[in-house]
C-alpha atoms as a PDB file:
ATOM      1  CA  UNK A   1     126.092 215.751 112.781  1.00  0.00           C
ATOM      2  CA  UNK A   2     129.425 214.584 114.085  1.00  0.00           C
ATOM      3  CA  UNK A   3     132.805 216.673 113.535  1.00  0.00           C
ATOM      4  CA  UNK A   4     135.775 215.183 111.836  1.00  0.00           C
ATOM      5  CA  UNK A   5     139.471 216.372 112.719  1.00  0.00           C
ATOM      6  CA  UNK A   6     140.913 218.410 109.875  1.00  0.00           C
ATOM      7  CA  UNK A   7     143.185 216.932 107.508  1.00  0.00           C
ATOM      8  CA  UNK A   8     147.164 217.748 107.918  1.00  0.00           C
ATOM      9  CA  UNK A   9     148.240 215.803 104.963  1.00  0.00           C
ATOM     10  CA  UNK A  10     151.277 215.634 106.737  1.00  0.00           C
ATOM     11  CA  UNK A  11     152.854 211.385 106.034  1.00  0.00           C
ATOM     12  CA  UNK A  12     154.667 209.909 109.245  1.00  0.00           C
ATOM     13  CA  UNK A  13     158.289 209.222 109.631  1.00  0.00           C
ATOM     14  CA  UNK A  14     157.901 205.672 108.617  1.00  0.00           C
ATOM     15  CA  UNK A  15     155.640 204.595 106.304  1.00  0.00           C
ATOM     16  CA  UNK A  16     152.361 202.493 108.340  1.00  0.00           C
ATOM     17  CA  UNK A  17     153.172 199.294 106.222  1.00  0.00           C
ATOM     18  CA  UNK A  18     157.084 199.264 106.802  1.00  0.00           C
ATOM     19  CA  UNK A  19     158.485 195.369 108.128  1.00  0.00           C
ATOM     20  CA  UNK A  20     159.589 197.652 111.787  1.00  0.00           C
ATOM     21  CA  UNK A  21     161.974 194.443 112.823  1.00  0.00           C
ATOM     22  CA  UNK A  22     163.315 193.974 109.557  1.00  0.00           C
ATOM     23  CA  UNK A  23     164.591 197.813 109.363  1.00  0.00           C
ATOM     24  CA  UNK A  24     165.821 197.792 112.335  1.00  0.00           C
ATOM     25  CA  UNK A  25     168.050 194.638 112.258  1.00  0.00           C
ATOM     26  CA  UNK A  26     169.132 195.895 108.613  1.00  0.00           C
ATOM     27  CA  UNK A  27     169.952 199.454 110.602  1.00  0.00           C
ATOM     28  CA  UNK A  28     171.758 198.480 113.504  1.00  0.00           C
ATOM     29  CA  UNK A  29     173.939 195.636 111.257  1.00  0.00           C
ATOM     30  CA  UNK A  30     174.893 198.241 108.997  1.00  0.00           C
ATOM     31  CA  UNK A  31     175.745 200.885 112.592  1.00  0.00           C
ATOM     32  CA  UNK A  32     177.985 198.099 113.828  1.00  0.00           C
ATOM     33  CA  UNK A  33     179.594 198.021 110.671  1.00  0.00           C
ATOM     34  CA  UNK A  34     180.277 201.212 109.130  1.00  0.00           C
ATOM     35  CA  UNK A  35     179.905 203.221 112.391  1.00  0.00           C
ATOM     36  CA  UNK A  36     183.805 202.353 113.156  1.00  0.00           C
ATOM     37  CA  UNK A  37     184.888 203.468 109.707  1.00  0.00           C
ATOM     38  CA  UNK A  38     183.282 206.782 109.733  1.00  0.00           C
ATOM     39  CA  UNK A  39     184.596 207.949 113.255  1.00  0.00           C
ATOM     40  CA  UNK A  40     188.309 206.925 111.626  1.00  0.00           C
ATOM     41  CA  UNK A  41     187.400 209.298 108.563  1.00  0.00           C
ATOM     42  CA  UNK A  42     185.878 211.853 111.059  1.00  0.00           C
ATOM     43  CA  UNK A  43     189.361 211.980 112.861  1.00  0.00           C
ATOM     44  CA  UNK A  44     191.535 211.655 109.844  1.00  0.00           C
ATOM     45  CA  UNK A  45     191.013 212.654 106.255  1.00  0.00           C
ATOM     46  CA  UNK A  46     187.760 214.048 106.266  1.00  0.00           C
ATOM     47  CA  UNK A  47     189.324 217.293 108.603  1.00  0.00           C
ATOM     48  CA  UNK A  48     191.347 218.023 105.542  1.00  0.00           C
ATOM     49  CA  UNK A  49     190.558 220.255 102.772  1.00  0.00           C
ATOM     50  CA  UNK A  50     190.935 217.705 100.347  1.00  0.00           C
ATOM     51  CA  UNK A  51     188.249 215.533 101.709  1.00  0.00           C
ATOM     52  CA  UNK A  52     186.078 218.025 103.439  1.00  0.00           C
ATOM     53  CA  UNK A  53     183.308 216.933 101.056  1.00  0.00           C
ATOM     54  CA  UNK A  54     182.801 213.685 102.761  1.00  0.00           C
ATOM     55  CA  UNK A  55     179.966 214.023 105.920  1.00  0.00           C
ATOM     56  CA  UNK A  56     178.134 216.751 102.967  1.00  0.00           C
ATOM     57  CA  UNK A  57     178.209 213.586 100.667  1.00  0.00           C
ATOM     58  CA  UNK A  58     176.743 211.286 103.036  1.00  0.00           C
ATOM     59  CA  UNK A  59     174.914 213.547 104.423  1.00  0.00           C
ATOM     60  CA  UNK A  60     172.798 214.269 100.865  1.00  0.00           C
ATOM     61  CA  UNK A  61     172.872 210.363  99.990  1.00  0.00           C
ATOM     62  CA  UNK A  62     171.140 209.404 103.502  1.00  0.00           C
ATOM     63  CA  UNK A  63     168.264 212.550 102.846  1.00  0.00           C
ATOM     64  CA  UNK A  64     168.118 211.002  99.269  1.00  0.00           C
ATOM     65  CA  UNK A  65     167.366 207.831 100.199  1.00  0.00           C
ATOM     66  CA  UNK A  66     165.118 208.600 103.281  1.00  0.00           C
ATOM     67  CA  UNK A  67     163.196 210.572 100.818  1.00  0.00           C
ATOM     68  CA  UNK A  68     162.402 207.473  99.164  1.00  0.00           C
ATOM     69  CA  UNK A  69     161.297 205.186 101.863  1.00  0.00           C
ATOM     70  CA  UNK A  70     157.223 205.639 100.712  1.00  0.00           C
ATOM     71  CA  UNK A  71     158.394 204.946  96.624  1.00  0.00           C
ATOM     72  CA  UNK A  72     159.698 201.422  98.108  1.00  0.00           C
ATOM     73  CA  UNK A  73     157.538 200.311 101.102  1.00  0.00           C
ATOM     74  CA  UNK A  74     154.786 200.917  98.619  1.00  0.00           C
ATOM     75  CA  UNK A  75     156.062 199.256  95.609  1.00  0.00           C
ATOM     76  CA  UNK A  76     155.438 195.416  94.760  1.00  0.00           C
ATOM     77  CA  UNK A  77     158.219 193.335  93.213  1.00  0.00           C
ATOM     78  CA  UNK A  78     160.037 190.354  93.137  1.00  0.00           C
ATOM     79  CA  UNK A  79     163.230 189.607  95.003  1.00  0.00           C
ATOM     80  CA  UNK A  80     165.952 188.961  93.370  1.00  0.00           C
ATOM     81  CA  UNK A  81     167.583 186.523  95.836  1.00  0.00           C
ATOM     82  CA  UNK A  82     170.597 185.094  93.628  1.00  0.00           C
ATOM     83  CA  UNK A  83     171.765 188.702  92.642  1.00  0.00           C
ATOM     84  CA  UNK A  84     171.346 190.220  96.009  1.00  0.00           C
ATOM     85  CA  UNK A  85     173.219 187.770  97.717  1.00  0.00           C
ATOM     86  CA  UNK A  86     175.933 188.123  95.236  1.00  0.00           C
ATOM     87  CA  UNK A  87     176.212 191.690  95.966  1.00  0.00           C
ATOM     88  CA  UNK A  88     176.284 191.148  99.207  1.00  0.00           C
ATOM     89  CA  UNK A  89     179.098 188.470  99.011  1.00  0.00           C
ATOM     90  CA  UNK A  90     181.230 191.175  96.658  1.00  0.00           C
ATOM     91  CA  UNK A  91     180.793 193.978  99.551  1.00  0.00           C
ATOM     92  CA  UNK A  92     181.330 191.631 102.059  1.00  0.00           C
ATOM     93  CA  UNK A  93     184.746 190.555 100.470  1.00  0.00           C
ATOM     94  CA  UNK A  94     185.713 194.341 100.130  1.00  0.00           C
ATOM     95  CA  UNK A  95     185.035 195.462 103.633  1.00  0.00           C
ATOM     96  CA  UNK A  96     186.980 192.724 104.897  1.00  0.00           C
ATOM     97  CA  UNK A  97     189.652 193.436 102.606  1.00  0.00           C
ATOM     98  CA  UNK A  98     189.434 196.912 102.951  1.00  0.00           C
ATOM     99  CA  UNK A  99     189.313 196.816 106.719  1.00  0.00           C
ATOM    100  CA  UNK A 100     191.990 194.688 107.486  1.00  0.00           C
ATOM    101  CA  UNK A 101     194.515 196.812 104.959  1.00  0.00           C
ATOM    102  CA  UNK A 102     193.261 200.177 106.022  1.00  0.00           C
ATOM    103  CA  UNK A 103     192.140 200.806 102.258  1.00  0.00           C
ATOM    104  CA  UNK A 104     189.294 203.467 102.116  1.00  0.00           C
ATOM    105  CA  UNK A 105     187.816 202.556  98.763  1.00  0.00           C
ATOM    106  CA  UNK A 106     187.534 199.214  99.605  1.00  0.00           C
ATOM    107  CA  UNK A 107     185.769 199.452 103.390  1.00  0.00           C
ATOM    108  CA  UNK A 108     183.486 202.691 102.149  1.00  0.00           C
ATOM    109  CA  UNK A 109     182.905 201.580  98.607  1.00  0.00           C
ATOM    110  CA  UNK A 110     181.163 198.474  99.934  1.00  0.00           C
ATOM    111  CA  UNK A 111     178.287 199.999 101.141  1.00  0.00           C
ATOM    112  CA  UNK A 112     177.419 200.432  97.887  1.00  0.00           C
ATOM    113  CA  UNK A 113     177.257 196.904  97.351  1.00  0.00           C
ATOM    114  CA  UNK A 114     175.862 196.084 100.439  1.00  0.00           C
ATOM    115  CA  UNK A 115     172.972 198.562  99.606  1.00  0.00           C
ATOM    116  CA  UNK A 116     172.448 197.538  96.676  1.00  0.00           C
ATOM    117  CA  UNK A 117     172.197 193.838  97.668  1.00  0.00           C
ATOM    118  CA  UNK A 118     169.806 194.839 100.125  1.00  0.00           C
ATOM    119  CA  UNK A 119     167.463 196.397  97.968  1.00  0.00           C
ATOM    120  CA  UNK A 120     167.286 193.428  95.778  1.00  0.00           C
ATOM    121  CA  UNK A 121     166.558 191.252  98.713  1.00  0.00           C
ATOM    122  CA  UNK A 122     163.778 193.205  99.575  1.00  0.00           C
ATOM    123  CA  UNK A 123     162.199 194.836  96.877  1.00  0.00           C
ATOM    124  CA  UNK A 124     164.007 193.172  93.451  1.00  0.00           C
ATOM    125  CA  UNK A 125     165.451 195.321  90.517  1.00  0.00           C
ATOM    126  CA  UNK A 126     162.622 198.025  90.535  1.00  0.00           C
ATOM    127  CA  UNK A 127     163.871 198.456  93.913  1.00  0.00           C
ATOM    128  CA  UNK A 128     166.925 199.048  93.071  1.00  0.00           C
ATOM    129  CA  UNK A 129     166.389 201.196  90.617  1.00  0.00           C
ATOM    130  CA  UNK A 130     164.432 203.316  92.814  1.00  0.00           C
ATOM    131  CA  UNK A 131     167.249 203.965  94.803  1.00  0.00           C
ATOM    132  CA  UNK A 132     169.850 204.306  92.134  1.00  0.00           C
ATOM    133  CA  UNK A 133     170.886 207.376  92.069  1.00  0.00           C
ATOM    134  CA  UNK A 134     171.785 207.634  96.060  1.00  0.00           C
ATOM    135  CA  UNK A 135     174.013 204.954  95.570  1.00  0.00           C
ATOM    136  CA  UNK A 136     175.706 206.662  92.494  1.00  0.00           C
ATOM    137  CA  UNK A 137     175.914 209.384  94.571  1.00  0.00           C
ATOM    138  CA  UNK A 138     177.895 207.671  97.004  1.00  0.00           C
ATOM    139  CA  UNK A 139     180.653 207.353  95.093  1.00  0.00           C
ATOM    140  CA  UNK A 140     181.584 210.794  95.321  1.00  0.00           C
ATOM    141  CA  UNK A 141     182.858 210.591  99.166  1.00  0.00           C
ATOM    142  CA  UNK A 142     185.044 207.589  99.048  1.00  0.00           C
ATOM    143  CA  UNK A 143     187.814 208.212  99.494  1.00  0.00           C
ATOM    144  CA  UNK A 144     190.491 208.369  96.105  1.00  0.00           C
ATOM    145  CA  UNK A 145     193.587 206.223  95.777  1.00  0.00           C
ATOM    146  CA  UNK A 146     196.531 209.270  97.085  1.00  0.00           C
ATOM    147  CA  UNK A 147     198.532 207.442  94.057  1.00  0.00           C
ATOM    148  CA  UNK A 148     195.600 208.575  91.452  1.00  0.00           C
ATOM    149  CA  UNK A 149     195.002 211.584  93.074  1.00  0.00           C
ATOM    150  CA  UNK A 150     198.555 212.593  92.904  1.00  0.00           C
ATOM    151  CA  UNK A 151     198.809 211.434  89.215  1.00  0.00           C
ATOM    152  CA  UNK A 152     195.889 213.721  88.225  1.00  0.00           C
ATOM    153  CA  UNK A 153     196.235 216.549  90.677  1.00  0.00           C
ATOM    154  CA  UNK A 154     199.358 217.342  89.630  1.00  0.00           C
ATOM    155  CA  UNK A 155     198.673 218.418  86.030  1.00  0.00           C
ATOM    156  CA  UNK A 156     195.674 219.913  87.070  1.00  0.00           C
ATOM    157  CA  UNK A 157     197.218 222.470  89.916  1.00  0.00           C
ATOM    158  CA  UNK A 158     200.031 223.008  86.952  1.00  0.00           C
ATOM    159  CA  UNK A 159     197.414 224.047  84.127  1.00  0.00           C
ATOM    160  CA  UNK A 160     195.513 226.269  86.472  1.00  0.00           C
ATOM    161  CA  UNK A 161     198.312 228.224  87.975  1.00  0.00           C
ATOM    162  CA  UNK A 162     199.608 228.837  84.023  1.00  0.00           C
ATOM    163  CA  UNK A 163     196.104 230.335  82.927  1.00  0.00           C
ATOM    164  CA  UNK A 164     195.458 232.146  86.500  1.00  0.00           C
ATOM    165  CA  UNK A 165     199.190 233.775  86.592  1.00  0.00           C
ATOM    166  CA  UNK A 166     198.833 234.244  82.356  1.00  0.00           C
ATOM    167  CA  UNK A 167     195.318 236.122  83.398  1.00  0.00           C
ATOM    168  CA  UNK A 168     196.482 238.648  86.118  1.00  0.00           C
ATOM    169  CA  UNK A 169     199.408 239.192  83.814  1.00  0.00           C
ATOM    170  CA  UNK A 170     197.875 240.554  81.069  1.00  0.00           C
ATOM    171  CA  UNK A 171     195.443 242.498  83.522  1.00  0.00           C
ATOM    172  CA  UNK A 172     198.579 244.442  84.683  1.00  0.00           C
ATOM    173  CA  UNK A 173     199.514 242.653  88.079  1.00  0.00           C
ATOM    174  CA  UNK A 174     203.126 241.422  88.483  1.00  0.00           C
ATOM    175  CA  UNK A 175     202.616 238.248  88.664  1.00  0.00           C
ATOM    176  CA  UNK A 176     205.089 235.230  87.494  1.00  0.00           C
ATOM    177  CA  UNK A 177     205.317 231.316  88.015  1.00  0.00           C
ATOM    178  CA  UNK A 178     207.232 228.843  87.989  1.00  0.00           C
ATOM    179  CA  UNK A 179     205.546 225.136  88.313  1.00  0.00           C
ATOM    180  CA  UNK A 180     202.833 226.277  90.360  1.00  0.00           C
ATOM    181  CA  UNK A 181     204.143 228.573  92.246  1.00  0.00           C
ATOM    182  CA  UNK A 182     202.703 232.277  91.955  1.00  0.00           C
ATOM    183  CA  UNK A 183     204.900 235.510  92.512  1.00  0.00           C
ATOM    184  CA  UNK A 184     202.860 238.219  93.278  1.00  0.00           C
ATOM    185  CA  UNK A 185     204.674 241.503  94.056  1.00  0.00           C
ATOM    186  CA  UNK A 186     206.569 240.598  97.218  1.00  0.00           C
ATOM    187  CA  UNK A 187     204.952 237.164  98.183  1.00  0.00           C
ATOM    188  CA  UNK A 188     205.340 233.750  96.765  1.00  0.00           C
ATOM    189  CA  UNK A 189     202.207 231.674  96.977  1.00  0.00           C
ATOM    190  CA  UNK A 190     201.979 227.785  96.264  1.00  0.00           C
ATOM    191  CA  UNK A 191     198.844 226.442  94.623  1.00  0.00           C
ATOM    192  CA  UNK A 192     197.596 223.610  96.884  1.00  0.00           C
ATOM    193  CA  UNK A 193     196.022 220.228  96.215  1.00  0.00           C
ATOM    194  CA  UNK A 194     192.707 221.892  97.618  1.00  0.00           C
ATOM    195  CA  UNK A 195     192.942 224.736  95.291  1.00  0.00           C
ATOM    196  CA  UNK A 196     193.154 222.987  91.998  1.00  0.00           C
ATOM    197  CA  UNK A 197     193.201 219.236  92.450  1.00  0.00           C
ATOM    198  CA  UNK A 198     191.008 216.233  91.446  1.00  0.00           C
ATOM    199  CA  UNK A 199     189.222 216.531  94.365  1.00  0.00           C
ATOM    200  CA  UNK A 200     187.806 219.556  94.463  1.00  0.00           C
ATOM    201  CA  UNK A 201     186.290 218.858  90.847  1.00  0.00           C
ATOM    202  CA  UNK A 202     185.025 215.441  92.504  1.00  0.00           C
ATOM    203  CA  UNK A 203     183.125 217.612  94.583  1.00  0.00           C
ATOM    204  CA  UNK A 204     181.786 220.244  92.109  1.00  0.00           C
ATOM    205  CA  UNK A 205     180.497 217.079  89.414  1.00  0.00           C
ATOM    206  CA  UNK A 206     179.070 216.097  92.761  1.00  0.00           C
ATOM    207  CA  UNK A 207     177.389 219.026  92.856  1.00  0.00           C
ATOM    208  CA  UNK A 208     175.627 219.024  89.252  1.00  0.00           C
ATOM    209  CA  UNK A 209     175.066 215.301  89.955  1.00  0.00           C
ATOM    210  CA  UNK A 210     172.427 216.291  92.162  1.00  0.00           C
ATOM    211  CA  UNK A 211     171.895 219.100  90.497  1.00  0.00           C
ATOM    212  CA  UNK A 212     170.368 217.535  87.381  1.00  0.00           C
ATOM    213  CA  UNK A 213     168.595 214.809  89.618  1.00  0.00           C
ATOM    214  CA  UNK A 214     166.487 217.528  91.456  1.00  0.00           C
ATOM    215  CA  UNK A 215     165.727 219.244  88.336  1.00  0.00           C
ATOM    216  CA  UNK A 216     164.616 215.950  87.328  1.00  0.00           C
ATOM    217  CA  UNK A 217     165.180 216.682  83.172  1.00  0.00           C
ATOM    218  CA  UNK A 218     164.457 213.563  81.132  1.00  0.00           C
ATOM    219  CA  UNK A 219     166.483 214.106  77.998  1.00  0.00           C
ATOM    220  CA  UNK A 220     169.509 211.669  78.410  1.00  0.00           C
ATOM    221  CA  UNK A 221     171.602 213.834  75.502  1.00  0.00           C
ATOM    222  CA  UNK A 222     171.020 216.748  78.338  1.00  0.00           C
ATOM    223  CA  UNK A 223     172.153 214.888  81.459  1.00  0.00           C
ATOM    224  CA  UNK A 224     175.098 214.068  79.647  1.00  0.00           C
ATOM    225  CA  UNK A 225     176.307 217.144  78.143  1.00  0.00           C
ATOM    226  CA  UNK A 226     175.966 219.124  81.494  1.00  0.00           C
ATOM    227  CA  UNK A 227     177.960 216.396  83.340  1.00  0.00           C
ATOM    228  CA  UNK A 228     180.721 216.453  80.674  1.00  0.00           C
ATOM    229  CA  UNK A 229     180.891 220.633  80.714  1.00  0.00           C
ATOM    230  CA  UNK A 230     180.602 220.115  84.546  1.00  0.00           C
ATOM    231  CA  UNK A 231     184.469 219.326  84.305  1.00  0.00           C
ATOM    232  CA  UNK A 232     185.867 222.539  82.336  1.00  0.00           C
ATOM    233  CA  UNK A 233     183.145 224.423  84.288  1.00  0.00           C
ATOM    234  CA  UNK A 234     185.157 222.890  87.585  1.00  0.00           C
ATOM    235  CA  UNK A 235     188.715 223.653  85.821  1.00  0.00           C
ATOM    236  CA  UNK A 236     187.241 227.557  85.496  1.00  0.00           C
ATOM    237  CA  UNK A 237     185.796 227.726  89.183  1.00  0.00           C
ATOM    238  CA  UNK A 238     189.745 226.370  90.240  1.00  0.00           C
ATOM    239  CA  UNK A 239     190.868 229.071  88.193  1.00  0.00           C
ATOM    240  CA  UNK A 240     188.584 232.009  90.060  1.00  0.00           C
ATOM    241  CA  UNK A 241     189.723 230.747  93.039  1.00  0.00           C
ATOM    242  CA  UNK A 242     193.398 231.385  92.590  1.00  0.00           C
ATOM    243  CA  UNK A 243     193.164 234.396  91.394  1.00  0.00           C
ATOM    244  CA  UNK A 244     191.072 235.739  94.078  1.00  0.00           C
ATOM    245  CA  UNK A 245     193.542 234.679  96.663  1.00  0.00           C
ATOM    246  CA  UNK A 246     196.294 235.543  94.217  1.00  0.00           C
ATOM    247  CA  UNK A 247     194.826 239.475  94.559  1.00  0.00           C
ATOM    248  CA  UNK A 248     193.461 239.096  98.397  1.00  0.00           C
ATOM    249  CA  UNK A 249     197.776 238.468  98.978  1.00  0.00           C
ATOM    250  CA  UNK A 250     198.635 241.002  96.641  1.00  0.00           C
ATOM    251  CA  UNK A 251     196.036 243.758  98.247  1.00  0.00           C
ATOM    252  CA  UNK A 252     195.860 242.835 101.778  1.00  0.00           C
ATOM    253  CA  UNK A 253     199.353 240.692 102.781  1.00  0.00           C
ATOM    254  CA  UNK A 254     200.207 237.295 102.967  1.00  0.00           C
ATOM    255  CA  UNK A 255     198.124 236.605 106.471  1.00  0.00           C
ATOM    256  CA  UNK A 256     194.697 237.607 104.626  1.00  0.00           C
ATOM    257  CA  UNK A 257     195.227 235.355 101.998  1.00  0.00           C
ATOM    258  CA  UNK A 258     196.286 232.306 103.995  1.00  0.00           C
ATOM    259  CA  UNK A 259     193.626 233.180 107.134  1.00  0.00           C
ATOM    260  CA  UNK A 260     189.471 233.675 106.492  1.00  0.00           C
ATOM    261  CA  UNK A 261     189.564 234.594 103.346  1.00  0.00           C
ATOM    262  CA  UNK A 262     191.928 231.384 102.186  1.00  0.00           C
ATOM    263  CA  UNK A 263     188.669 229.400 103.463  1.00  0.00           C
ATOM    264  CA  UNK A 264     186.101 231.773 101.895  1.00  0.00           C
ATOM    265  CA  UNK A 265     187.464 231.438  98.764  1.00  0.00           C
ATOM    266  CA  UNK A 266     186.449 228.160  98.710  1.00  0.00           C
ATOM    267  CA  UNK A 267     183.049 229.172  99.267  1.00  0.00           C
ATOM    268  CA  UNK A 268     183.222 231.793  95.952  1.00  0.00           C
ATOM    269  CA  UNK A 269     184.863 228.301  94.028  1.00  0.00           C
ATOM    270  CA  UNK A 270     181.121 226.800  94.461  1.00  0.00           C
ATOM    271  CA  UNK A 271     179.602 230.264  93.914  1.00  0.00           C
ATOM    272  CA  UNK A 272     181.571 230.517  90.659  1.00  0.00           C
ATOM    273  CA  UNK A 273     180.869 226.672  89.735  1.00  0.00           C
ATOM    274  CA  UNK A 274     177.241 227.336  90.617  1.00  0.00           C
ATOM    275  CA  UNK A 275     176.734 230.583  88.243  1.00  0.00           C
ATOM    276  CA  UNK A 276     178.644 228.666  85.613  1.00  0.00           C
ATOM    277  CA  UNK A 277     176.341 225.543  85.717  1.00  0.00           C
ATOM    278  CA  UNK A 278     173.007 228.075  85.701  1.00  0.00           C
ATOM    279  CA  UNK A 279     174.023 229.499  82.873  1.00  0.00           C
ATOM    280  CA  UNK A 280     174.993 226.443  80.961  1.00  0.00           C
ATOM    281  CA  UNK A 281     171.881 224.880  81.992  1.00  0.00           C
ATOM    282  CA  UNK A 282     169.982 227.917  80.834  1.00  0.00           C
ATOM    283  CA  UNK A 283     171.688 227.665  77.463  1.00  0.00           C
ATOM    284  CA  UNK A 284     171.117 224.392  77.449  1.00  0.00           C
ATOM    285  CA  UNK A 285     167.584 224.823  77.359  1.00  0.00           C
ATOM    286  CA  UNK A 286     167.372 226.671  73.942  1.00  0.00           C
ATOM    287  CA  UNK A 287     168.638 223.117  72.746  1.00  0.00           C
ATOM    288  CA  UNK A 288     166.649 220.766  74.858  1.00  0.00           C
ATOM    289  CA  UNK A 289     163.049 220.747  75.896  1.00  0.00           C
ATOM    290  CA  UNK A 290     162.704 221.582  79.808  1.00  0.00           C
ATOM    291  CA  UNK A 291     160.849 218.073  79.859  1.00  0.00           C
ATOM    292  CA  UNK A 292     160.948 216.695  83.878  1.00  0.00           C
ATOM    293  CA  UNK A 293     159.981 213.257  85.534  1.00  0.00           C
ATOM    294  CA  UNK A 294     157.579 213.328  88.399  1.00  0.00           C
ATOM    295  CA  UNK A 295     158.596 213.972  91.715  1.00  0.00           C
END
């Protein structure tokens, strides 16, 4: 009677079947060309507050898509050679324009492209619809036009220091504005880009993005009406924020409120967001059926 080893049911790193020369020439083109353009991000606008969401972006799209890597070595399809290469001509043409005039949604957005054309080299338009969702994803760290985002931000920090300074008003704290700047007792505070801008609701509908992909719910009219309250719910988070460091200044001086505590309270924003969207999803379900896809 001969022993057998137990089972682990632990899968490898890569899956047995996987073309090993093929990855890695895909790998190490895509290294030589993007590497460059993330170390400039790394040393420019991704250190800012603004764009701080970048590396978690990427970060989440790379697990999301190594996650996948057994869903697509195992699948059969056909290529779709005269769409890929399209793709790959359009991000192609974009890098190149983006990289020789230093514009950010150009050189970063590609990737999408390029991804995309790569997955319907290899594995067709099941392939690519596979992956998606880590592509859509994406889109959430490159980098915004500063024209747009001054367009938008700038109505946005406006509306949110009105209803912030309107609430601590009427609960009794001297507060008063003018544009968006707070007066609070003795100190003057300035609501910044980071505070109240377009990007920091990029980065919370980023946030419910993947929060209604790993809840994997299958009603469409769901999906959509938690991604269009994810935007008020991102206006109120904005809102919370202020005011706590509004109160932090008022309490504690005007070095608490622009030291830790400036940077924690971006921490509560995604607290707040995150309490906001549970709850909405939780109402939600008295509407919709908690139906999910496999995982």
């Amino acid at each position: 009677m001969s022993a057998t080893a137990p089972q682990t049911g632990r899968r490898p790193l890569l899956p047995a079947n996987v073309d090993l020369p093929a990855l890695l020439l895909v790998v190490l083109g895509l290294l030589v060309v993007y590497v460059p353009e993330y170390l400039e991000l790394s040393q420019t606008i991704w250190r800012s507050d603004e764009q701080g969401h970048g590396p978690i972006i990427f970060a989440v799209s790379l697990w999301l898509l190594f996650g996948l890597r057994y869903t697509l070595t195992e699948m059969t399809s056909q290529p779709a050679t005269v769409s890929a290469v399209a793709l790959l001509v359009i991000g192609s043409l974009l890098y190149a324009i983006g990289r020789a005039q230093d514009i950010w949604i150009f050189s970063i957005g590609s990737q999408i492209w390029v991804l995309a054309g790569l997955a319907l080299l290899f594995k067709g338009w099941r392939g690519l619809r596979v992956i998606w969702f880590p592509l859509f994803f994406m889109l959430f760290m490159v980098p915004l036009p500063e024209a747009l985002v001054a367009a938008v931000t700038a109505p946005l920090k406006s509306a949110v220091s009105l209803v912030a300074s309107n609430l601590l008003y009427a609960m009794g704290y001297p507060v008063g504005r003018s544009g968006v700047m707070l007066t609070v007792g003795q100190y003057q505070l300035m609501v910044a880009d980071a505070c109240a801008g377009l990007n920091s609701m990029f980065t919370l509908e980023a946030l419910g993005m993947l929060y209604m992909n790993l809840m994997r719910y299958t009603s469409i009219a769901r999906n959509v009406t938690l991604a269009v309250m994810l935007v008020p719910i991102a206006f109120c988070a904005n809102i919370g924020r202020v005011m706590i460091l509004v109160l932090v200044t008022y309490y504690f001086g005007d070095e608490a409120g622009q030291g830790f505590v400036h940077g924690f309270a971006g921490m509560v924003l995604f607290m707040i967001a995150l309490m906001l969207m549970l709850a909405l999803d939780r109402l939600l379900s008295v509407f919709f059926k908690r139906e999910r896809g496999a995982a």
